[in-house]
Each structure stands twice: as structure tokens, then as C-alpha cells.
C-alpha atoms as a PDB file:
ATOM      1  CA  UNK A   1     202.846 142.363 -21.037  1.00  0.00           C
ATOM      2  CA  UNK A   2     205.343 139.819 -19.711  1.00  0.00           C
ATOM      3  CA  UNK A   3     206.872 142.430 -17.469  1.00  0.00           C
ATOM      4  CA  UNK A   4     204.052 143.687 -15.999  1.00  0.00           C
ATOM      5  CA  UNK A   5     202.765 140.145 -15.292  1.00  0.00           C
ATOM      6  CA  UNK A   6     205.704 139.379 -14.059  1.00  0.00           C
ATOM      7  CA  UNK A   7     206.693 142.559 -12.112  1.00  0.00           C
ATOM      8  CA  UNK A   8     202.979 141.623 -10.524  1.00  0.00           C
ATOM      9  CA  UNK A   9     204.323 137.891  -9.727  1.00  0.00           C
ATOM     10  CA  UNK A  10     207.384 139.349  -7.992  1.00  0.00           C
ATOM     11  CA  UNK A  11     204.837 141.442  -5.367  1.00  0.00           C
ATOM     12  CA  UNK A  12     203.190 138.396  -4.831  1.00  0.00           C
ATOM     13  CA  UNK A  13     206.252 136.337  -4.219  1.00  0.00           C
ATOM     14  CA  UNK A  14     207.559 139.438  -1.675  1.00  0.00           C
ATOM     15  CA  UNK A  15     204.484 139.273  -0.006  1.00  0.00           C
ATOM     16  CA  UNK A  16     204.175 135.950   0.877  1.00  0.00           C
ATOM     17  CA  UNK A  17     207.791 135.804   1.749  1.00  0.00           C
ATOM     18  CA  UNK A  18     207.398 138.711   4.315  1.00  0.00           C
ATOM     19  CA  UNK A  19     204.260 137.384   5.537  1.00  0.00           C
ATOM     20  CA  UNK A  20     205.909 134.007   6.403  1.00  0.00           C
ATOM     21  CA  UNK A  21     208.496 136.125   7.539  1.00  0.00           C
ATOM     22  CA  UNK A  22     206.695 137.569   9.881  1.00  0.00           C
ATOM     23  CA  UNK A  23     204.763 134.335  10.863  1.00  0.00           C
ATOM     24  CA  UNK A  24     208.092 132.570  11.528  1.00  0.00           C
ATOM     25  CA  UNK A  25     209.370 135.557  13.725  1.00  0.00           C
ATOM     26  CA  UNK A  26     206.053 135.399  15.949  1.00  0.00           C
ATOM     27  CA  UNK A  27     206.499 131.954  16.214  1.00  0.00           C
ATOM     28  CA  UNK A  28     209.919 132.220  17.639  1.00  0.00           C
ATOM     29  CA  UNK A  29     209.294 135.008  19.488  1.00  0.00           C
ATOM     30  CA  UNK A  30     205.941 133.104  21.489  1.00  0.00           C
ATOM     31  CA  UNK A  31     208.935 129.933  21.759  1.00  0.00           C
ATOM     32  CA  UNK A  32     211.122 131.879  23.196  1.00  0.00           C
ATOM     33  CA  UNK A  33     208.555 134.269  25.959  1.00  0.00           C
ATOM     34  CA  UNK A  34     207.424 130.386  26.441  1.00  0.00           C
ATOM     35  CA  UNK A  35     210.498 129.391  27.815  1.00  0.00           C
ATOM     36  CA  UNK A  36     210.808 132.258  30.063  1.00  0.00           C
ATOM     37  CA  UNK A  37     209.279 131.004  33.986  1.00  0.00           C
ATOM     38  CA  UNK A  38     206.715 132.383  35.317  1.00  0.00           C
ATOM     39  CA  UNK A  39     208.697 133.938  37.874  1.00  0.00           C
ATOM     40  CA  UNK A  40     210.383 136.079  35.806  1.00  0.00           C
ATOM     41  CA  UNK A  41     207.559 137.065  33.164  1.00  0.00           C
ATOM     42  CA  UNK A  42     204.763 139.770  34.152  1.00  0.00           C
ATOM     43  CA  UNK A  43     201.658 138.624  34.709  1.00  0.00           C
ATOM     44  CA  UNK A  44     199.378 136.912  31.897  1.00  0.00           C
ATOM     45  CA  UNK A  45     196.726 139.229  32.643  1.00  0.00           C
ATOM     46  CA  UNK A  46     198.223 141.862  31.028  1.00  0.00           C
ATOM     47  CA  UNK A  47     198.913 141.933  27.160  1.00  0.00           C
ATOM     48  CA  UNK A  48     202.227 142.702  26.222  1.00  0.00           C
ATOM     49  CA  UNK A  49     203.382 143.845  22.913  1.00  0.00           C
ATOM     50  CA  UNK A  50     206.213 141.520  21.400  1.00  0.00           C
ATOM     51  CA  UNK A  51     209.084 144.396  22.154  1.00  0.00           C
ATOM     52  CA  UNK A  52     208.135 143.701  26.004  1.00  0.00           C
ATOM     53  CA  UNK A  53     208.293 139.874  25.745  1.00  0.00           C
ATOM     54  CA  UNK A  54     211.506 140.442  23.673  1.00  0.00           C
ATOM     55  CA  UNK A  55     213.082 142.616  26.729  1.00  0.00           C
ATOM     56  CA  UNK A  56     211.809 140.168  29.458  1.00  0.00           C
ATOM     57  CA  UNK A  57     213.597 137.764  27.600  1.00  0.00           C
ATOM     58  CA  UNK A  58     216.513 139.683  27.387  1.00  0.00           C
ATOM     59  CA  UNK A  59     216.613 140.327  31.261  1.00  0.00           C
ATOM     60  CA  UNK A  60     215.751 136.816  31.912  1.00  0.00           C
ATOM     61  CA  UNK A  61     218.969 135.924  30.269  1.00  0.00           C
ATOM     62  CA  UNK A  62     220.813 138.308  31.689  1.00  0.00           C
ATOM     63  CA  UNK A  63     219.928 137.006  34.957  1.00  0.00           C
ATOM     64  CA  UNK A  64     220.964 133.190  34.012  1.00  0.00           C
ATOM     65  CA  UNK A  65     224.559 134.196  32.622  1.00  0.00           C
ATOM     66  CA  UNK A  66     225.138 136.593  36.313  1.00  0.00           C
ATOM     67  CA  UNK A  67     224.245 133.354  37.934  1.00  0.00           C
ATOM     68  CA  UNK A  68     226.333 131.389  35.449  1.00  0.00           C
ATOM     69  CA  UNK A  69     229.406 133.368  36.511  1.00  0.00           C
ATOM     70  CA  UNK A  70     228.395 133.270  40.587  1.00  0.00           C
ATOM     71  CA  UNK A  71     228.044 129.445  40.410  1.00  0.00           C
ATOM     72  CA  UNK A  72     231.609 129.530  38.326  1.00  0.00           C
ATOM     73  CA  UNK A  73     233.545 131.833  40.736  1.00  0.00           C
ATOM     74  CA  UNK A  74     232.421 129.990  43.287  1.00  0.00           C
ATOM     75  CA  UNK A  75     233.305 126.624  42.184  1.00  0.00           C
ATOM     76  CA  UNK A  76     237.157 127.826  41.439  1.00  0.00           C
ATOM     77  CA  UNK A  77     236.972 128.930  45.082  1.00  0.00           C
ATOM     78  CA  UNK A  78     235.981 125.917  46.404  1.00  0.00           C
ATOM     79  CA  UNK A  79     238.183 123.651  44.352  1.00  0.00           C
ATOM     80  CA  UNK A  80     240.956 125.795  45.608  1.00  0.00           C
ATOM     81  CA  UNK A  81     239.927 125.544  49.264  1.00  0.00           C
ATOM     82  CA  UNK A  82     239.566 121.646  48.655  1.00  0.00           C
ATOM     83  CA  UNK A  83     242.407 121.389  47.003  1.00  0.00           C
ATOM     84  CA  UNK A  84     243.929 123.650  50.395  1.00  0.00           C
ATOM     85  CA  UNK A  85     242.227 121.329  52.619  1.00  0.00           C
ATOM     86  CA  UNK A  86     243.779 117.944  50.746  1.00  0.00           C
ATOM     87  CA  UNK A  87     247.099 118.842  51.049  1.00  0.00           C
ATOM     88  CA  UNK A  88     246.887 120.244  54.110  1.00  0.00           C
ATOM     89  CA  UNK A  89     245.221 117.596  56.275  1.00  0.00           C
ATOM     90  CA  UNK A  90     246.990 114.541  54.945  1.00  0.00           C
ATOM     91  CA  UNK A  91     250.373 114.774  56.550  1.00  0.00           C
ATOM     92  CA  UNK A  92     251.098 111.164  57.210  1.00  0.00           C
ATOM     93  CA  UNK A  93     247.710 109.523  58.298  1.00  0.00           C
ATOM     94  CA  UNK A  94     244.176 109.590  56.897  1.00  0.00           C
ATOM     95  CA  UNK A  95     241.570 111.225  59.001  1.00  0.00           C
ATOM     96  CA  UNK A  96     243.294 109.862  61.875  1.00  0.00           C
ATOM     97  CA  UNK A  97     244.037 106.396  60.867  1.00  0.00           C
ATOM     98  CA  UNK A  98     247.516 105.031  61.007  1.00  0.00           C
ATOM     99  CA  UNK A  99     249.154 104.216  57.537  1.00  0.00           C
ATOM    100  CA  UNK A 100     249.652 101.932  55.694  1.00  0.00           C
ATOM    101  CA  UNK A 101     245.910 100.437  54.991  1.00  0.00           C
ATOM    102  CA  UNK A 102     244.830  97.354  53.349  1.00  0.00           C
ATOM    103  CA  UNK A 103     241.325  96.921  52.889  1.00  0.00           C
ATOM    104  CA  UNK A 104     240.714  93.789  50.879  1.00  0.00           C
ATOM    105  CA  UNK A 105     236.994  92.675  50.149  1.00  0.00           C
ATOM    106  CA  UNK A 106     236.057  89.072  48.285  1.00  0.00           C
ATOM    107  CA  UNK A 107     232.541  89.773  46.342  1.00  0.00           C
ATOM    108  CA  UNK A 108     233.024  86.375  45.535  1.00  0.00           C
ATOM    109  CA  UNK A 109     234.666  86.016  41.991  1.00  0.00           C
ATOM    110  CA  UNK A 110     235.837  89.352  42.178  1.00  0.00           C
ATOM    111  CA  UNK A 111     238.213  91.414  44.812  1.00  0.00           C
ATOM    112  CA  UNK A 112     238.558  94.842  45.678  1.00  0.00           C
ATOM    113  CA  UNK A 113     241.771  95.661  47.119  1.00  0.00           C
ATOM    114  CA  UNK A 114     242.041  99.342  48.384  1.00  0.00           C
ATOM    115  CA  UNK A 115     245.706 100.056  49.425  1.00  0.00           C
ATOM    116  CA  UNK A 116     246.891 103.732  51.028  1.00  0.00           C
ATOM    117  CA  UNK A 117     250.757 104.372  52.114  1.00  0.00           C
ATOM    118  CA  UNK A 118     252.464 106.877  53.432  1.00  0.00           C
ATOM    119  CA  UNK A 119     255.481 108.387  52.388  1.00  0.00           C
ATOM    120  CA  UNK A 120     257.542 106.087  55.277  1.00  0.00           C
ATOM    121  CA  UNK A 121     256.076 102.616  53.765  1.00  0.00           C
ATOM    122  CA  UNK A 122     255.719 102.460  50.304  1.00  0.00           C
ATOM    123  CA  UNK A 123     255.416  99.603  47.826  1.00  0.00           C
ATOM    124  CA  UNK A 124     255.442  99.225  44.307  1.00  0.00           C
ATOM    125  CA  UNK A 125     252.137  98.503  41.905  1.00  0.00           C
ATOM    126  CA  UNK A 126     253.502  95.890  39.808  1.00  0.00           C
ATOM    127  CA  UNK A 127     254.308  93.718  43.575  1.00  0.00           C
ATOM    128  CA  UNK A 128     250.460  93.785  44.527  1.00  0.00           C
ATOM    129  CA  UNK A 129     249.158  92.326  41.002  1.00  0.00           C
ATOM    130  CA  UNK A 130     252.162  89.981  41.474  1.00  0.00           C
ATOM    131  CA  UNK A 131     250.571  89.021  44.804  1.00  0.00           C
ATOM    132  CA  UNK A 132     247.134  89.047  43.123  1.00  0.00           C
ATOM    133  CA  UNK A 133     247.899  87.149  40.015  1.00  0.00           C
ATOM    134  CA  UNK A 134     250.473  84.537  41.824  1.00  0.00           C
ATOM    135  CA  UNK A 135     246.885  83.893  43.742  1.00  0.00           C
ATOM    136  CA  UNK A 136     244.815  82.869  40.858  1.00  0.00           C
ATOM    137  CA  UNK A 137     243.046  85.725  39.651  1.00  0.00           C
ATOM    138  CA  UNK A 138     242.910  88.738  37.166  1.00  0.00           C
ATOM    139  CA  UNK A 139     243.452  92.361  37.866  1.00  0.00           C
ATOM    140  CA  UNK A 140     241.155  94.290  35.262  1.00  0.00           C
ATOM    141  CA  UNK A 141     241.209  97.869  37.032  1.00  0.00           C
ATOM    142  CA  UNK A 142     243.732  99.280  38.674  1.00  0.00           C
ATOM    143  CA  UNK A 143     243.820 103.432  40.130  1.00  0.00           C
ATOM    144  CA  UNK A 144     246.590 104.811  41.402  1.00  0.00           C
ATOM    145  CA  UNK A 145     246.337 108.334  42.987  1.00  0.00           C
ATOM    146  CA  UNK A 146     249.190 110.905  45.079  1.00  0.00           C
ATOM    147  CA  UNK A 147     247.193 112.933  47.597  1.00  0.00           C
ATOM    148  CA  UNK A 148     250.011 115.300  49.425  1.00  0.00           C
ATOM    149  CA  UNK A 149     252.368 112.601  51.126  1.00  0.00           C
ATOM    150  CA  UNK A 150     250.002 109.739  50.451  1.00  0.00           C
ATOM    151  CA  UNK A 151     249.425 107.247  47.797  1.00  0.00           C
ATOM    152  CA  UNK A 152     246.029 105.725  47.018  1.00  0.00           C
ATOM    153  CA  UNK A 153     245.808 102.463  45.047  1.00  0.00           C
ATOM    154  CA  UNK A 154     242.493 100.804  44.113  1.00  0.00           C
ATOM    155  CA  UNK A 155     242.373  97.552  42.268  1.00  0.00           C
ATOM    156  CA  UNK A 156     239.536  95.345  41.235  1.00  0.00           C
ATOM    157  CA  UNK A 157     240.475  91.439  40.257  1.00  0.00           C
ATOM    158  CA  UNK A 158     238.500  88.442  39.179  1.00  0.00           C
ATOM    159  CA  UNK A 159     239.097  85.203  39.628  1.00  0.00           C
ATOM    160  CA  UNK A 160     240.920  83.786  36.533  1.00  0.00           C
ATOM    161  CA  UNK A 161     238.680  80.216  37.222  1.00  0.00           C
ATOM    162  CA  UNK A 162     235.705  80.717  39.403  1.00  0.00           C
ATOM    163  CA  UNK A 163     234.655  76.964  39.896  1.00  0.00           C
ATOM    164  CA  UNK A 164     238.829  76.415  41.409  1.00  0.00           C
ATOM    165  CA  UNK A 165     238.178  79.562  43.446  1.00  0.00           C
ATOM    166  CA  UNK A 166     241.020  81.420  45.109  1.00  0.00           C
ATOM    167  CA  UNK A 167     242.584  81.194  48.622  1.00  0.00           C
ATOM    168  CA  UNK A 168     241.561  84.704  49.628  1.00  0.00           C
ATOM    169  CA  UNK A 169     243.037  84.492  53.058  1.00  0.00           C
ATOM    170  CA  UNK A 170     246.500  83.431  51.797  1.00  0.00           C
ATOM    171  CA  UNK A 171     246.281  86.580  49.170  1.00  0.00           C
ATOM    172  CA  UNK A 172     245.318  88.617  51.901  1.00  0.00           C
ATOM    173  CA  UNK A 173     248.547  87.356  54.335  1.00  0.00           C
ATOM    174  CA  UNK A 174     250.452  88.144  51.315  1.00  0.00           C
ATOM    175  CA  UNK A 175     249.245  91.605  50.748  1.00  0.00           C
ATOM    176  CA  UNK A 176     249.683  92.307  54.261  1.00  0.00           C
ATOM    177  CA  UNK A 177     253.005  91.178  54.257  1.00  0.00           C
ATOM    178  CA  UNK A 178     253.811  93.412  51.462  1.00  0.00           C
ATOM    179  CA  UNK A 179     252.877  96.574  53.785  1.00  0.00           C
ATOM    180  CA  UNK A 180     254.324  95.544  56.881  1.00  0.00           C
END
């Protein structure tokens, strides 16, 4: 008797774990059509079985990785054109402007000093923070980028004490002197 009661509770048990089953897979199948826009699903009018919702989903992601690729392609393309463009329109002067250029702006307790050279005039990173730092303040970024011929050095200071202040104007003659 213990096998057939049991044989009876194993039926019961495969039921309810296919009909959960199949619960659970509606459920993720109504997610998923759910996610689909309404662009791309047929109209709501119409009942479709869950094969058809299934496919439409299946196009629909077809459709996103094709795009995927397009919007990849055409990224590497226009990297490489930029990239064509950099080196190729930088010769010795930036859009036109004559190097080298020292753009130097006082936000008060800070500084941002923008320097860009050339390959005739160049000058070395450790003599503008000596510049900066002989002038009372801090450097706490510094970039340094090569564009073709041309070097591009950003650096942000702060004032090491901001009730003394700093004489901006001499750090500024100094800089300047630096690139002349």
C-alpha cells in the first residue's frame, strides 16, 4: 500500500511541478513580448498564440544586434577618420593659431593653466609646476597629451594658503617666459 500511495504522491508532485512549469514559462514569455515596442509587435487586436510572440521576439532581436553591428562599424570608421583628421590638420599650429599657447585662468584659489607647443618650442613638465609651486600654490592635476607634432598640457593648482593669496600676474610672466 505504501507504493501505491506513494507512486500516487509522485503524480501529484509531477503535476504541480509541470503546472508551475508552465506558469513560470507564460510568465516569462508575457515579460519578454512586454518588452518588445509597439513598433515592432502586431497589433493588440489580434490574439497571438505564444509561438508568434516568441518569433516577434526573436525578429525584434535580430533587428537590435544588425543595428548593434551598424552603430559599431560605424564608430571604427569614424574614429579612424578622426583619428585621420587629428594628425592630419595639426602640422604646427592649432586651428590656425600660432604656437606656443598659454592660457592661464585664476578661479580664485585655484588655476587652470592650459599649455600647447609645437614641435619648434618645447618645454619640460616638471619646469611649469616649478613655476607654479615657486609661486605659492599646489598642482593637484596635471594632463599631458601628443596630438601629431603638438603637445597638450593641462594643469589645475590651488593655492597652498588662500588667505596669503598668490601673485598670479608674476606666475603668469613666469610661465610666459618659459614659452618664449
Amino acid at each position: 500500500m505504501n507504493k501505491l500511495g506513494g507512486s500516487s504522491v509522485n503524480k501529484m508532485d509531477r503535476k504541480t511541478i509541470e503546472r508551475n512549469r508552465r506558469i513560470l514559462m507564460k510568465d516569462l514569455c508575457f515579460k519578454l513580448t512586454s518588452l518588445i515596442p509597439p513598433q515592432h509587435s502586431k497589433p493588440a487586436k489580434e490574439l497571438i498564440s505564444q509561438l508568434d510572440q516568441l518569433d516577434q521576439a526573436t525578429s525584434y532581436i535580430k533587428q537590435l544586434r544588425e543595428r548593434m553591428e551598424e552603430l559599431k562599424r560605424r564608430k571604427r570608421l569614424l574614429a579612424v577618420s578622426t583619428a585621420d583628421e587629428t594628425n592630419n590638420s595639426i602640422p604646427n599650429s592649432v586651428i590656425g593659431l600660432k604656437l606656443p599657447i598659454l592660457r592661464f585662468r585664476d578661479l580664485g584659489c585655484t588655476f587652470e593653466v592650459v599649455l600647447i607647443s609645437g614641435h619648434k618650442k618645447r618645454f619640460m613638465l616638471c619646469q611649469v609646476i616649478s613655476i607654479l609651486e615657486g609661486g605659492g600654490t599646489e598642482v593637484v592635476t596635471a594632463s599631458l597629451s601628443n596630438i601629431g607634432d603638438n603637445v597638450f598640457l593641462t594643469l589645475d593648482a590651488q593655492v597652498k594658503v588662500c588667505r596669503i593669496g598668490v601673485d598670479t600676474s608674476g606666475v603668469f610672466q613666469r610661465l610666459q617666459a618659459l614659452i618664449s
